[in-house]
C-alpha atoms as a PDB file:
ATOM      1  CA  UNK A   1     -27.396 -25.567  47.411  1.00  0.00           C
ATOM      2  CA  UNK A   2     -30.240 -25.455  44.578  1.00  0.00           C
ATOM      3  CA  UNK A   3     -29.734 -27.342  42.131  1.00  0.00           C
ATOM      4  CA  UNK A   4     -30.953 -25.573  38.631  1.00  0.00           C
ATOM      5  CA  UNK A   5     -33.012 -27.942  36.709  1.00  0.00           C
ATOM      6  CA  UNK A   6     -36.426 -27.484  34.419  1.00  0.00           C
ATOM      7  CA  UNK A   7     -38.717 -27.442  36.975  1.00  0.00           C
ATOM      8  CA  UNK A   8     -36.777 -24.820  39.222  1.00  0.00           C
ATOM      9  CA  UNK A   9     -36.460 -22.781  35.754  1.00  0.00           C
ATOM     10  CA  UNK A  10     -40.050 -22.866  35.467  1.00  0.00           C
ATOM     11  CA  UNK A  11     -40.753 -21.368  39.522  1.00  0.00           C
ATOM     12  CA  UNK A  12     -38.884 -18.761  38.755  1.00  0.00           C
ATOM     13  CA  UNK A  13     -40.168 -17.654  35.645  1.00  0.00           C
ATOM     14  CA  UNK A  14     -43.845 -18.045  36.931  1.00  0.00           C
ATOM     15  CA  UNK A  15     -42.267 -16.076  40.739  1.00  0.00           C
ATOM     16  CA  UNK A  16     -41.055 -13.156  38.195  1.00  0.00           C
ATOM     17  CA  UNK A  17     -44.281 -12.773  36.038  1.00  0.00           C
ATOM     18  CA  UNK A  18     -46.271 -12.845  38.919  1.00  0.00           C
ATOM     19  CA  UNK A  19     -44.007 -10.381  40.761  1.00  0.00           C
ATOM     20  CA  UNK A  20     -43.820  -7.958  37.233  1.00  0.00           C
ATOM     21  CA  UNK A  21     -47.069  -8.322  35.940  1.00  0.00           C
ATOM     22  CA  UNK A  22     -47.867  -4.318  36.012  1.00  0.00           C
ATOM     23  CA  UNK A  23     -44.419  -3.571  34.655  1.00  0.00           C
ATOM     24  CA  UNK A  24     -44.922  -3.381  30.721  1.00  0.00           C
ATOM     25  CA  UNK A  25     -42.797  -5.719  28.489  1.00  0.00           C
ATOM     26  CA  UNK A  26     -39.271  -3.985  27.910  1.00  0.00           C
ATOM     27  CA  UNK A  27     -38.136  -4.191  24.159  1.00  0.00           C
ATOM     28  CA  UNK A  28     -34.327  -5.307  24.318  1.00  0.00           C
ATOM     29  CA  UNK A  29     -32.130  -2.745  23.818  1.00  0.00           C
ATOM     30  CA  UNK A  30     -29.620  -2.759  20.520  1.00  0.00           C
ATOM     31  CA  UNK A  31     -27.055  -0.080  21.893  1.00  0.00           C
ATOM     32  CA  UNK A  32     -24.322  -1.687  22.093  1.00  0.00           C
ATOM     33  CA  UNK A  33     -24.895  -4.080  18.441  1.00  0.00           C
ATOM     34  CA  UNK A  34     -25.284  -0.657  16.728  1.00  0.00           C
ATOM     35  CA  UNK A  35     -21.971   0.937  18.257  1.00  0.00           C
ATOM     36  CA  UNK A  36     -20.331  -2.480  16.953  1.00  0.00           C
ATOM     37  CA  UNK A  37     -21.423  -2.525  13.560  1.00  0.00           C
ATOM     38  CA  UNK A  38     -20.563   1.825  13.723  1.00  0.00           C
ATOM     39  CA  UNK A  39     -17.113   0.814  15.226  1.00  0.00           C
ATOM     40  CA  UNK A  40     -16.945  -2.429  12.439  1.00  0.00           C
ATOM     41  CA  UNK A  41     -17.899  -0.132   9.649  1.00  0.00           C
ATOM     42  CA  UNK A  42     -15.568   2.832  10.408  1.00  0.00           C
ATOM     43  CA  UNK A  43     -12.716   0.763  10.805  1.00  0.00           C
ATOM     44  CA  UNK A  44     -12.883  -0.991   7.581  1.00  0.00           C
ATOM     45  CA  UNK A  45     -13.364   2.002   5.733  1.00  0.00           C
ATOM     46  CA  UNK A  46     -10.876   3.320   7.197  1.00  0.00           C
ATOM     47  CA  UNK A  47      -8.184   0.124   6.490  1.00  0.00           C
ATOM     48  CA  UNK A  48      -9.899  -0.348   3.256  1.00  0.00           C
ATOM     49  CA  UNK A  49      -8.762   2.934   2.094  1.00  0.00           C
ATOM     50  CA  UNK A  50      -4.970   3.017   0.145  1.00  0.00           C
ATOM     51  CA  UNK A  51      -3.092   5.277  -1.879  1.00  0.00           C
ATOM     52  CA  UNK A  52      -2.165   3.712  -5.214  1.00  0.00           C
ATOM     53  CA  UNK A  53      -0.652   7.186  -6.330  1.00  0.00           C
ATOM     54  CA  UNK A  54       2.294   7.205  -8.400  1.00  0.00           C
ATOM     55  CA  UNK A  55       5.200   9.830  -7.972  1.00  0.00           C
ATOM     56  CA  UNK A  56       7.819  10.840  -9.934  1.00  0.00           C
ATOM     57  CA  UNK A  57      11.534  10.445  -8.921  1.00  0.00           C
ATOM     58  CA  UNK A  58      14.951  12.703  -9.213  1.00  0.00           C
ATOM     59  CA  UNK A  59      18.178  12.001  -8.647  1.00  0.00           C
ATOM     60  CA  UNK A  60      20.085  13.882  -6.797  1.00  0.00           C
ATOM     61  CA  UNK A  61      23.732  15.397  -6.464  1.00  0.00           C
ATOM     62  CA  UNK A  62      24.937  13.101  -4.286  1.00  0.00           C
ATOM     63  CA  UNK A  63      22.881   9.841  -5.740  1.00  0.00           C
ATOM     64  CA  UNK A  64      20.001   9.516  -3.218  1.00  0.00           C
ATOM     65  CA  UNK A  65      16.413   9.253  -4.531  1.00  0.00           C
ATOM     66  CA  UNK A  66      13.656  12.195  -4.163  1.00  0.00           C
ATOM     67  CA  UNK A  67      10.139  12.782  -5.162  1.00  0.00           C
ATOM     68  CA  UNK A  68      10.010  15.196  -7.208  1.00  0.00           C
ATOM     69  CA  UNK A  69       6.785  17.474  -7.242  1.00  0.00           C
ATOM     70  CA  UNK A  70       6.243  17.002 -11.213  1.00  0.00           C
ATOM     71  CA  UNK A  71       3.550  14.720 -12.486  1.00  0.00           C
ATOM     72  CA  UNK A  72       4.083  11.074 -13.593  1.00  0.00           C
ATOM     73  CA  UNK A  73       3.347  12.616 -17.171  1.00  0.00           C
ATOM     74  CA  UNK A  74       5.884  14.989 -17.015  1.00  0.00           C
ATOM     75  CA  UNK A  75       8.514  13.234 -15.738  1.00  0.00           C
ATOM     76  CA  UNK A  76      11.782  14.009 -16.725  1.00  0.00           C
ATOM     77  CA  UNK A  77      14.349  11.944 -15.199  1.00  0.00           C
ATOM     78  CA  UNK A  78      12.713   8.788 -16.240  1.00  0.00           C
ATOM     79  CA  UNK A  79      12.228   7.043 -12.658  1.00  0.00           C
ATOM     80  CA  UNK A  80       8.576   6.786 -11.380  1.00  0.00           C
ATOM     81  CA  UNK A  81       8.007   5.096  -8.222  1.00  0.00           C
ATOM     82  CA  UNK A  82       4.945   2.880  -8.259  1.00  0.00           C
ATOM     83  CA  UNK A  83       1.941   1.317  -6.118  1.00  0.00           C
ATOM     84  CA  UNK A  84       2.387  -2.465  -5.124  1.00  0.00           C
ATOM     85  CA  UNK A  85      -1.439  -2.323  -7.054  1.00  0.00           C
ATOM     86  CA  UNK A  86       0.055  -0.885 -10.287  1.00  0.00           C
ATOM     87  CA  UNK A  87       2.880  -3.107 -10.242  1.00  0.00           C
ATOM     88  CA  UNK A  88       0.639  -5.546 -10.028  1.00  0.00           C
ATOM     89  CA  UNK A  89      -1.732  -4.702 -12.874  1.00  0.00           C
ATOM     90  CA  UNK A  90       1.460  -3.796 -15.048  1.00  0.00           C
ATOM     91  CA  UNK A  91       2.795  -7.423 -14.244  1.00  0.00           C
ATOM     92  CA  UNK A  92      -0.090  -8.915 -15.088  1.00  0.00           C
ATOM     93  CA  UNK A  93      -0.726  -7.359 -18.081  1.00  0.00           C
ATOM     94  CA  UNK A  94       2.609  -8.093 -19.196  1.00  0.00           C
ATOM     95  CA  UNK A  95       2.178 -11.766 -18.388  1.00  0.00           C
ATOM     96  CA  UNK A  96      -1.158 -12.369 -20.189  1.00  0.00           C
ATOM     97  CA  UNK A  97       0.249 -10.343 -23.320  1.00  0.00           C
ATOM     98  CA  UNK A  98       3.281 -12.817 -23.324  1.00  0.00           C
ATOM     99  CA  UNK A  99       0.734 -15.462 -23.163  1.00  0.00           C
ATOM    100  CA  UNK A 100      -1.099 -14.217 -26.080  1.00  0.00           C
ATOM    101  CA  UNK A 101       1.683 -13.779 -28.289  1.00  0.00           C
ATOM    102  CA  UNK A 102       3.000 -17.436 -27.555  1.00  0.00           C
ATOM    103  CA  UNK A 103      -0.172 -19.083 -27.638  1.00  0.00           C
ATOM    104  CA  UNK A 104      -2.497 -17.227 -29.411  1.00  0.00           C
ATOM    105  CA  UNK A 105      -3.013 -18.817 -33.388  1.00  0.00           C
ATOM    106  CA  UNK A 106      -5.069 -17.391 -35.643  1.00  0.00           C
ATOM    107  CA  UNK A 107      -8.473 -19.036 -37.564  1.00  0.00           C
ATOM    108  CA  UNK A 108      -6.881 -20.206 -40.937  1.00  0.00           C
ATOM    109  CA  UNK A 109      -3.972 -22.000 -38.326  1.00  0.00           C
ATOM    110  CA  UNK A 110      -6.656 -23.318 -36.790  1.00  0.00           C
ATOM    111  CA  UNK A 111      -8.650 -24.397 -40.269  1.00  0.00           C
ATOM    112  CA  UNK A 112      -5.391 -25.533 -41.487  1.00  0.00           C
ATOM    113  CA  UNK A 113      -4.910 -28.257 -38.357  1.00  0.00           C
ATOM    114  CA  UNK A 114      -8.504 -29.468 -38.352  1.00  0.00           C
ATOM    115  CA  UNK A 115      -8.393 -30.153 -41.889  1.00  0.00           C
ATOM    116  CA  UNK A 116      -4.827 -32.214 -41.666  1.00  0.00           C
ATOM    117  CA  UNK A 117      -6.454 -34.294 -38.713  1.00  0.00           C
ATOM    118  CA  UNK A 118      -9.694 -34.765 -41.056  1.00  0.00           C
ATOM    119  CA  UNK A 119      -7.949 -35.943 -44.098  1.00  0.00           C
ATOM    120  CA  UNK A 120      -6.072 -38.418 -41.379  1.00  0.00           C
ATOM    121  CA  UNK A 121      -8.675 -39.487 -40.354  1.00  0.00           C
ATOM    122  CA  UNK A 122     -10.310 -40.479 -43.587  1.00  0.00           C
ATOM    123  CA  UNK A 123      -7.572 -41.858 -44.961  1.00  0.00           C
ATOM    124  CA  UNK A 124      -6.629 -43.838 -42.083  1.00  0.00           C
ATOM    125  CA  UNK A 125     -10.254 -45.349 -42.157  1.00  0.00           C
ATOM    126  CA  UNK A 126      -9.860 -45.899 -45.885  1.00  0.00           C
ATOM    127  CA  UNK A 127      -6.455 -47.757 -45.439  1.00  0.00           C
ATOM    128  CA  UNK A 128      -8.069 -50.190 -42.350  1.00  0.00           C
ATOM    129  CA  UNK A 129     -11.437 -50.903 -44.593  1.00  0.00           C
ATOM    130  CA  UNK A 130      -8.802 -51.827 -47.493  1.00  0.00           C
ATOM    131  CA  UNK A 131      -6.454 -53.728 -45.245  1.00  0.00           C
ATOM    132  CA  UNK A 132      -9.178 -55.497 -43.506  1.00  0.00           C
ATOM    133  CA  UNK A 133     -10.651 -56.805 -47.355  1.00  0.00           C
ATOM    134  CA  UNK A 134      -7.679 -57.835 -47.858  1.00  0.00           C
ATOM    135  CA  UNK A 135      -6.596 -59.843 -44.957  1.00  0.00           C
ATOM    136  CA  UNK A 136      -9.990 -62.225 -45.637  1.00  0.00           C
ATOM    137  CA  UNK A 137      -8.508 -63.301 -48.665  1.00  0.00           C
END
C-alpha cells in the first residue's frame, strides 16, 4: 500500500511531465459550466415568468363563476378576478392611503405645535429664573 504524501505527490508529477513533455498543454475544458449556467438561466426565466392578468367574471344561470371574454374595462357584471400581485399593490395602496389620512398633518398644524412647545418653554424658564430669585430671599 502507498501511502500518498508530498513527496510521493511530487514523483508523480515530475513521472507525468517527463512522460508528456511533447504533448502540448491542454486548456481545461468549460462544457459542462456553460450548459449549467444555459440550464440555470433558462430555468429561471422560465419560473420567473407570471401572469398578473386580470379577467373579468359572469355569473351564471345556475350561480357558478365564469370568465367572461370582455375586458376588465368593460366589465359588466361587476366581478373581476385578480392577480395575487394586484391584490397586493391594491392592498397596499389602500393601507398607506389610510396611513396618510390618519397621520398625515399639515404645515400650519405643525407651526401651530412648535410654537405652543416654544412659548412653554420660555415661560417655563421665565417662571424657574423667577422662582429661583425668589427662594434666596
Amino acid at each position: 500500500m502507498i501511502k500518498n504524501n508530498k513527496s510521493f505527490d511530487k514523483k508523480l508529477d515530475a513521472a507525468w511531465f517527463t512522460f508528456n513533455k511533447d504533448e502540448p498543454a491542454r486548456k481545461p475544458s468549460y462544457f459542462l459550466t456553460k450548459i449549467l449556467l444555459l440550464i440555470v438561466f433558462l430555468s429561471l426565466i422560465f419560473f420567473s415568468f407570471s401572469s398578473s392578468a386580470s379577467y373579468c367574471l359572469r355569473e351564471t344561470s345556475n350561480g357558478n363563476l365564469r370568465i367572461d371574454s370582455a375586458s376588465v374595462e368593460t366589465c359588466t357584471s361587476g366581478l373581476i378576478l385578480l392577480s395575487k400581485t394586484e391584490y397586493d399593490a391594491i392592498n397596499a395602496d389602500s393601507i398607506v392611503a389610510t396611513l396618510l389620512d390618519l397621520f398625515e398633518f399639515s404645515v400650519e398644524d405643525f407651526a401651530l405645535f412648535n410654537a405652543i412647545c416654544l412659548v412653554g418653554f420660555i415661560s417655563g424658564h421665565a417662571l424657574g429664573r423667577v422662582s429661583r430669585i425668589l427662594g434666596k430671599t
